[in-house]
N, C-alpha and C. Protein backbone atom coordinates (compact mmCIF):
# COMPACT_ATOMS: atom_id res chain seq x y z
N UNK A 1 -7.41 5.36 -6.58
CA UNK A 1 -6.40 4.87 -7.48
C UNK A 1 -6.47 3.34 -7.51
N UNK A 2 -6.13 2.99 -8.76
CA UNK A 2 -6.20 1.50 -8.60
C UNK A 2 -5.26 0.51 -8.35
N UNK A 3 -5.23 -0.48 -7.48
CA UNK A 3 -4.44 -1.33 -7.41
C UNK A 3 -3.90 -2.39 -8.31
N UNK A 4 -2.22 -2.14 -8.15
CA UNK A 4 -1.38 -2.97 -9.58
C UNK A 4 -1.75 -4.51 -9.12
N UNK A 5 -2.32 -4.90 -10.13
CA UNK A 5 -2.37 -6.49 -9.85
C UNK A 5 -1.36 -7.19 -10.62
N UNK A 6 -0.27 -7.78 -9.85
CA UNK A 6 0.52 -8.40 -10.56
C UNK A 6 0.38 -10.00 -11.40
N UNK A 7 0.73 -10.34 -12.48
CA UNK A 7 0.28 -11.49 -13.07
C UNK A 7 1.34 -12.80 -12.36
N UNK A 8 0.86 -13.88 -12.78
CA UNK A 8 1.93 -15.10 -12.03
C UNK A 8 3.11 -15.20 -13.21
N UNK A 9 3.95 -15.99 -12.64
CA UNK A 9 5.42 -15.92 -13.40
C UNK A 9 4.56 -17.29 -14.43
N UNK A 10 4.06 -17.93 -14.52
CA UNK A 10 3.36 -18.18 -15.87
C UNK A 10 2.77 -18.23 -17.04
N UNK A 11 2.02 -17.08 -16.70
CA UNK A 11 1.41 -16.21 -17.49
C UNK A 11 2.44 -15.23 -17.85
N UNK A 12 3.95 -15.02 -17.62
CA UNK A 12 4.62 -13.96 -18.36
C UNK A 12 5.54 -15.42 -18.84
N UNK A 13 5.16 -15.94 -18.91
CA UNK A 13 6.21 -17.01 -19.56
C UNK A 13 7.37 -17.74 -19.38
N UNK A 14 7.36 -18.21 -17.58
CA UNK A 14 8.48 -18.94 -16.90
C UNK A 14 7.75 -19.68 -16.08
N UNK A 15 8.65 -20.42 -15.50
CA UNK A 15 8.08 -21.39 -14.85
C UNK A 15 9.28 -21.04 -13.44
N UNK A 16 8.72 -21.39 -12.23
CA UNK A 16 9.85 -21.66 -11.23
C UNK A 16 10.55 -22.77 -10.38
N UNK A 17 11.63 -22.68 -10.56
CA UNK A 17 12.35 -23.67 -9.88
C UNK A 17 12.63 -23.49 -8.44
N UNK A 18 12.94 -24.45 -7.47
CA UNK A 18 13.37 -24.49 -6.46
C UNK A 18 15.05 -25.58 -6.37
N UNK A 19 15.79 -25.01 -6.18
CA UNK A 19 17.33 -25.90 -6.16
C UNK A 19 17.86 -25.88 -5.45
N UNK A 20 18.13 -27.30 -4.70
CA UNK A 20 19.44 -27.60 -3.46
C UNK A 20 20.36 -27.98 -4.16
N UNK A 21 21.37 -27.42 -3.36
CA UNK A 21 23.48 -27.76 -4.07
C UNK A 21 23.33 -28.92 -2.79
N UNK A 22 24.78 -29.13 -3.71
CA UNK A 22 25.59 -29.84 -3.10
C UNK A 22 25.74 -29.95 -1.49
N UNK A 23 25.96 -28.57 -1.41
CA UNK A 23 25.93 -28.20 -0.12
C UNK A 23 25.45 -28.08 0.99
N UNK A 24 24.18 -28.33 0.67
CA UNK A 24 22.85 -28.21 1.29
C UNK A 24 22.32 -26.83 0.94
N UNK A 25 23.18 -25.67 0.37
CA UNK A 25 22.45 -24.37 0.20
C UNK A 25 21.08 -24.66 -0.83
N UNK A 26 19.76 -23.43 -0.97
CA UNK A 26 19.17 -23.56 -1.10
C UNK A 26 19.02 -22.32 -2.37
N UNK A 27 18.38 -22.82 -2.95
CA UNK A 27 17.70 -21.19 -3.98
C UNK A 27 16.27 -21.30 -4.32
N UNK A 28 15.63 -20.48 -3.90
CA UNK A 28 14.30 -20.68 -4.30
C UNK A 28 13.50 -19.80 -5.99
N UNK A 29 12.60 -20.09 -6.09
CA UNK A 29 12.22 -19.29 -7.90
C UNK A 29 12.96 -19.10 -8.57
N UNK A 30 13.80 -19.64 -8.95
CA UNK A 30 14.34 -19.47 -10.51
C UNK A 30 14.17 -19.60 -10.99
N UNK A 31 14.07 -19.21 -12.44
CA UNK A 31 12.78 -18.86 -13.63
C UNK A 31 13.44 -19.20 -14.74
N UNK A 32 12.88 -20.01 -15.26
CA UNK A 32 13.48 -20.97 -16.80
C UNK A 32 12.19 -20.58 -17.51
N UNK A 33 12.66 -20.11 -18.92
CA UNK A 33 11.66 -19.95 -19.81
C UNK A 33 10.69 -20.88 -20.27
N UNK A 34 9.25 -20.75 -20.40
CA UNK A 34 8.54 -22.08 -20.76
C UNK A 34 9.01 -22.93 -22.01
N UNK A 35 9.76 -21.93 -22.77
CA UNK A 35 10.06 -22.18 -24.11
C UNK A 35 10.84 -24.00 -24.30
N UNK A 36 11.58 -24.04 -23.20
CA UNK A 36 12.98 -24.94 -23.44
C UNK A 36 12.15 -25.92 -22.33
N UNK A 37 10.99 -26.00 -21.96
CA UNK A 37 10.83 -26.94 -20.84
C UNK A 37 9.81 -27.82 -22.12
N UNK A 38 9.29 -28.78 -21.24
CA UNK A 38 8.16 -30.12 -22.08
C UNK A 38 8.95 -30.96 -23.38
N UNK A 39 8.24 -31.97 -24.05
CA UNK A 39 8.69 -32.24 -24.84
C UNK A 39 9.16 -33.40 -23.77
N UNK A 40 9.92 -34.64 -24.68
CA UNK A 40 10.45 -35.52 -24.17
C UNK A 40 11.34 -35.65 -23.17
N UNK A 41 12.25 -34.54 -23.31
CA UNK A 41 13.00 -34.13 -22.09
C UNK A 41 12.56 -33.66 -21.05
N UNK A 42 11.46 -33.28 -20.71
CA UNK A 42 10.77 -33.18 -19.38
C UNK A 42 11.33 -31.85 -18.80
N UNK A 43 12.02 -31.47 -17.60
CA UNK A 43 12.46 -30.43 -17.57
C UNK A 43 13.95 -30.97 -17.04
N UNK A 44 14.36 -31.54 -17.67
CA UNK A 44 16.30 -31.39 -18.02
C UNK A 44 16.05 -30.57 -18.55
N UNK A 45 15.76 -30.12 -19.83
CA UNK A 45 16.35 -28.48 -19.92
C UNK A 45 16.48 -27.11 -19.12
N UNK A 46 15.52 -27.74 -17.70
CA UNK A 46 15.68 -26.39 -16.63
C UNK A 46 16.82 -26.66 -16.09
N UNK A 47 17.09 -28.09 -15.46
CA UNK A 47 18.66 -28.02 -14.84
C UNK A 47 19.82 -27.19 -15.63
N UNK A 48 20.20 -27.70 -16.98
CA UNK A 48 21.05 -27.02 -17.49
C UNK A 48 20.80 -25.25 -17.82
N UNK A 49 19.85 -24.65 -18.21
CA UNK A 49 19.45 -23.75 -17.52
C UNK A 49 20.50 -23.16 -16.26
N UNK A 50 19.42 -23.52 -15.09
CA UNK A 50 19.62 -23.00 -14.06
C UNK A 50 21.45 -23.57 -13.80
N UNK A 51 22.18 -24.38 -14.24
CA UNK A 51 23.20 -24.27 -14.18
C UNK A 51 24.45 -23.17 -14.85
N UNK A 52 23.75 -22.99 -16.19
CA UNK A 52 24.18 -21.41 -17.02
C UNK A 52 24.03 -20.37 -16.05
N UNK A 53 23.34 -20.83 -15.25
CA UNK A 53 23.11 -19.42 -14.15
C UNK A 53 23.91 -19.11 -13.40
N UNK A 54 23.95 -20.20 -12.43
CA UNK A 54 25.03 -20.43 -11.45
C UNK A 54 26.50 -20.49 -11.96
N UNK A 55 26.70 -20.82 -12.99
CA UNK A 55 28.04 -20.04 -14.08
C UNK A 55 28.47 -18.98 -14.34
N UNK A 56 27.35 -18.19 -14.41
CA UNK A 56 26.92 -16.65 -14.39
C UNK A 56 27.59 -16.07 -12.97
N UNK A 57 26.74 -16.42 -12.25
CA UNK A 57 26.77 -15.84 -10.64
C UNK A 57 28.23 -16.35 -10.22
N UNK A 58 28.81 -17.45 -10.29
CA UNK A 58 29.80 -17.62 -9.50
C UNK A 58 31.03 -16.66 -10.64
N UNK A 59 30.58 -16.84 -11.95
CA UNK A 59 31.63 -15.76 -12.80
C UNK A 59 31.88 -14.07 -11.68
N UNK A 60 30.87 -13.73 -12.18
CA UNK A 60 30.82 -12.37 -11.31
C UNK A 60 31.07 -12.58 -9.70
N UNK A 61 30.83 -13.33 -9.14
CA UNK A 61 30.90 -12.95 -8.07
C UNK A 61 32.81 -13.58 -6.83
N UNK A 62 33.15 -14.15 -8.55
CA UNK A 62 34.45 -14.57 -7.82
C UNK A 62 34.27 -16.17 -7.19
N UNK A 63 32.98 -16.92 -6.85
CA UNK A 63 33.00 -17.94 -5.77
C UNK A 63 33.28 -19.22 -7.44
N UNK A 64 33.34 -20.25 -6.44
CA UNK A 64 33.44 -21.11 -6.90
C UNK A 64 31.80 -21.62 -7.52
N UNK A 65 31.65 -22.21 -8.10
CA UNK A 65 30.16 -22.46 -8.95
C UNK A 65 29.88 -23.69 -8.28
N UNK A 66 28.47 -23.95 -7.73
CA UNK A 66 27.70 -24.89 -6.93
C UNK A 66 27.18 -25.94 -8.01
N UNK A 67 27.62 -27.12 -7.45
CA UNK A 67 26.73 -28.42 -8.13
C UNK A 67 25.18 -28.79 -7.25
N UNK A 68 24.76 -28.85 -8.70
CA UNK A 68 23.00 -29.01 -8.08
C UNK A 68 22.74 -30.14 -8.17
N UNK A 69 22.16 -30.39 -7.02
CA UNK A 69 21.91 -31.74 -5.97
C UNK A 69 20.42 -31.80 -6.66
N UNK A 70 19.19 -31.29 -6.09
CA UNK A 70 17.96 -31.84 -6.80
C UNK A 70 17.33 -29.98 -7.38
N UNK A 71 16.04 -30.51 -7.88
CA UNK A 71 15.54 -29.34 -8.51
C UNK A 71 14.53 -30.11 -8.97
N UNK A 72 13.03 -29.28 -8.37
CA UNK A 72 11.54 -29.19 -8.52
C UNK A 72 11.13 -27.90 -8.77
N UNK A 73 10.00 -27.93 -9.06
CA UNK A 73 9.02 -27.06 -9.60
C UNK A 73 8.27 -26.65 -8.30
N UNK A 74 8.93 -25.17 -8.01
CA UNK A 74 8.38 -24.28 -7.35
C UNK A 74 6.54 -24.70 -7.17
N UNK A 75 6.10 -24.57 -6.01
CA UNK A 75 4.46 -24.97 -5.98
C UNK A 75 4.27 -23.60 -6.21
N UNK A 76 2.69 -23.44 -7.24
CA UNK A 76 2.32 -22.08 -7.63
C UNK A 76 1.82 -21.68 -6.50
N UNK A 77 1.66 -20.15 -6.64
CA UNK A 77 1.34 -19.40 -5.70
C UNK A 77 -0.37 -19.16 -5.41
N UNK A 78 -1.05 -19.43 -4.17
CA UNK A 78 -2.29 -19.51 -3.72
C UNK A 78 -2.42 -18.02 -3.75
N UNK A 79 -4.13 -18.19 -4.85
CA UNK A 79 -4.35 -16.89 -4.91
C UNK A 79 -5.08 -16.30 -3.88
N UNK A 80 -4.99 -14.65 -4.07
CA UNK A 80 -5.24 -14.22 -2.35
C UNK A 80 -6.74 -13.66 -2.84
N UNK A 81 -7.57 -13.49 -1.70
CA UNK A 81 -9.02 -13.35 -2.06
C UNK A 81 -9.08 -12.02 -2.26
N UNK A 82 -9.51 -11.17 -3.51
CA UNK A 82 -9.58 -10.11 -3.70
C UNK A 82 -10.27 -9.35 -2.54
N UNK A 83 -9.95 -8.11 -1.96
CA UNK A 83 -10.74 -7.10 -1.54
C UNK A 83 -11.66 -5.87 -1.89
């Protein structure tokens, strides 16, 4: 049987973030569409993004909603040597 080879979150059309709050908490891959990133704005459009998110999450989940401290671009993932 053959093995599922999964594609990178690039090639399906996101990019990933990595974001520290305020708090020092941490979130790693969060996925902003390529669509809204480049262009003169650089990726401010992922912060606000990933802040719709955390709007999201603290909606549902009752907490108070986290201010984001910094936010980079997830390093891509090292590919593994086929077997």
């Amino acid at each position: 049987m053959a093995k599922r080879i999964k594609s990178l979150p690039q090639e399906r059309g996101f990019v990933l973030f990595d974001v520290v709050f305020a708090d020092g908490a941490r979130a790693s891959n969060r996925r902003v569409p390529v669509e809204i990133l480049g262009g003169l704005d650089g990726d401010d459009p992922a912060r606000q993004h990933i802040a719709e998110q955390e709007a999201e999450i603290a909606r549902k989940s009752g907490r108070p909603q986290r201010e984001i401290e910094s936010l980079t671009r997830s390093p891509a993932p090292a590919a593994k040597p086929a077997a």
